[in-house]
Protein backbone atom coordinates (compact mmCIF):
# COMPACT_ATOMS: atom_id res chain seq x y z
CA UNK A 1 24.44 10.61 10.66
CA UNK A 2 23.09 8.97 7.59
CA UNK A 3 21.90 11.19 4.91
CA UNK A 4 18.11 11.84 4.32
CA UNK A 5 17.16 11.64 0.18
CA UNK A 6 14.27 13.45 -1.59
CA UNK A 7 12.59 10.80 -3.06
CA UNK A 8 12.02 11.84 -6.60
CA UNK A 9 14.80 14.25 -7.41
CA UNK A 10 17.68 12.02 -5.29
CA UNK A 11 19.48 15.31 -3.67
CA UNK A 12 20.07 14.50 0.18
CA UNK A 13 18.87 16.91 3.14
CA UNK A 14 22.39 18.83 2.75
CA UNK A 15 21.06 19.73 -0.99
CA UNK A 16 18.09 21.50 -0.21
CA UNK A 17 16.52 23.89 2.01
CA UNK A 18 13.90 21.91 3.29
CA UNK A 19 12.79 17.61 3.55
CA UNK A 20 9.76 17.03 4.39
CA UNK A 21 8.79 13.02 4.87
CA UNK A 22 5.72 11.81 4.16
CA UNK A 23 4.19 8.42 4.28
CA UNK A 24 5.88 5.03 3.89
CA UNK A 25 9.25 6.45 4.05
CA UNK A 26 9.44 8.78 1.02
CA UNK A 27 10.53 12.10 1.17
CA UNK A 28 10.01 14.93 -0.83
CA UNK A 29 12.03 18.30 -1.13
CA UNK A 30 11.09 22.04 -1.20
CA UNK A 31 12.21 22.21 -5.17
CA UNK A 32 10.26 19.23 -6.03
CA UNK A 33 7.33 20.31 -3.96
CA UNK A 34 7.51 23.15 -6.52
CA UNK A 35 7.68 21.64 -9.25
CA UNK A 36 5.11 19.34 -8.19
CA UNK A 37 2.72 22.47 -8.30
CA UNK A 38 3.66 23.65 -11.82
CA UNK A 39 2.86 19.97 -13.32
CA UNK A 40 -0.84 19.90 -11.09
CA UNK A 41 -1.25 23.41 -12.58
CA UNK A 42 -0.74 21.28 -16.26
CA UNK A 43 1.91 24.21 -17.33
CA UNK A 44 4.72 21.26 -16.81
CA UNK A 45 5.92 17.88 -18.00
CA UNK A 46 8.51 16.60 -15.10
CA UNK A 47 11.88 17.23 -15.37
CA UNK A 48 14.52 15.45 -16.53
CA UNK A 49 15.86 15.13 -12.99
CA UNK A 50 12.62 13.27 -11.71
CA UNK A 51 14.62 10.18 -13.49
CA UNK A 52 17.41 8.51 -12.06
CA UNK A 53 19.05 7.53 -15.35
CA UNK A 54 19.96 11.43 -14.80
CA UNK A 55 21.51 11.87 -11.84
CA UNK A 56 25.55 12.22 -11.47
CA UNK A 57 26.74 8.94 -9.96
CA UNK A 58 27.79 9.97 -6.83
CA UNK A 59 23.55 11.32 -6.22
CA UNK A 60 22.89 7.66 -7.59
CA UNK A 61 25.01 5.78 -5.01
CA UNK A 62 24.35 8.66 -1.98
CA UNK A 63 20.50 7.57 -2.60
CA UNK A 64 20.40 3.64 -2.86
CA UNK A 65 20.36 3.26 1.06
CA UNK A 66 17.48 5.70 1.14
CA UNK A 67 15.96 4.39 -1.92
CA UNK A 68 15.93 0.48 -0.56
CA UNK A 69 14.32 2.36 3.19
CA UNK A 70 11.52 3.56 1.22
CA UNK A 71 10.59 0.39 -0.77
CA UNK A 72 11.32 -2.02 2.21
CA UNK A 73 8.73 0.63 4.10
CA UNK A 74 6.47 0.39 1.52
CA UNK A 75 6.34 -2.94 1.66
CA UNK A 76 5.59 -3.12 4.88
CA UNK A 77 2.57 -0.67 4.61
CA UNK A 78 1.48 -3.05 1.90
CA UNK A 79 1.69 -5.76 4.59
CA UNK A 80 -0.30 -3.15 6.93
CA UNK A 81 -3.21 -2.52 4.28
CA UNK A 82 -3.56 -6.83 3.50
CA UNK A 83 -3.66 -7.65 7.75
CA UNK A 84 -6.64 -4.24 7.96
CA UNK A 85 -8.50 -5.88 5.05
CA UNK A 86 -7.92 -9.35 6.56
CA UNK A 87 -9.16 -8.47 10.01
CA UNK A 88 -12.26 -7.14 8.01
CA UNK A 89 -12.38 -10.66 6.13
CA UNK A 90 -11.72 -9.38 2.81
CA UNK A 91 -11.25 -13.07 0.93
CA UNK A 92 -7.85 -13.36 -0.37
CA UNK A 93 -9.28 -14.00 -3.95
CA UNK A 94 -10.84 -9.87 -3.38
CA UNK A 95 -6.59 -8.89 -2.28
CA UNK A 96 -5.76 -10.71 -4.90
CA UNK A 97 -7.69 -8.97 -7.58
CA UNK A 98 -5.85 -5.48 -7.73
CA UNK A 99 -2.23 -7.19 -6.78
CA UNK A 100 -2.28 -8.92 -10.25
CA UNK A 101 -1.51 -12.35 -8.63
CA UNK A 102 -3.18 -15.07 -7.86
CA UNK A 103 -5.44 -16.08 -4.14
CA UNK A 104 -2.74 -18.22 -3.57
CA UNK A 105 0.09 -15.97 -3.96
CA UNK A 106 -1.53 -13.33 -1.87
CA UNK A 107 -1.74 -15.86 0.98
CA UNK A 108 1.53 -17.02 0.64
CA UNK A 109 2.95 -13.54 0.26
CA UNK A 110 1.13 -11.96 3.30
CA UNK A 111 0.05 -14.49 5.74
């Protein structure tokens, strides 16, 4: 069974007491749900563990898999997002705009 990551701290499902997924394959765990709470509350700066220069090597290489689901997913809710603004005939110059890239890379990219 292959090993569910939180996506901001790195600890797996086996880690924590609770994983709960959210949208476009990231993950989040009960601690950094917490923490989460503390920082909206402005008491907090994140903690060092929120960066993966941080974690012990063998969190680092448990998490790439999961790490590489998450972008690949988010890339394909990108995808999602360009096609629902297509079928509403958002011009590709308009996508374009808040990618950073140009008309033609958009098209290229997502058509």
């Amino acid at each position: 069974m292959k090993r569910i990551h939180c996506s901001f701290c790195g600890k797996s499902d086996s880690e924590v007491e609770k994983l709960a997924a959210g949208p476009g394959g990231l993950h989040i765990c009960d601690g950094c749900v917490e923490t989460c709470r503390v920082i909206m509350d402005g008491s907090e700066v994140p903690p060092k563990e929120f960066d993966p220069g941080n974690w012990p090597t063998d969190r680092l290489l448990g998490s790439l898999e999961a790490l590489d689901r998450t972008a690949e997913s988010y890339r394909e809710h990108l995808a999602r997002a360009v096609d629902a603004l297509r079928a509403r005939e958002v011009s590709w110059a308009r996508i374009a705009e808040p990618l950073g890239i140009s008309r033609q890379s958009a098209w290229e990219r997502f058509s």
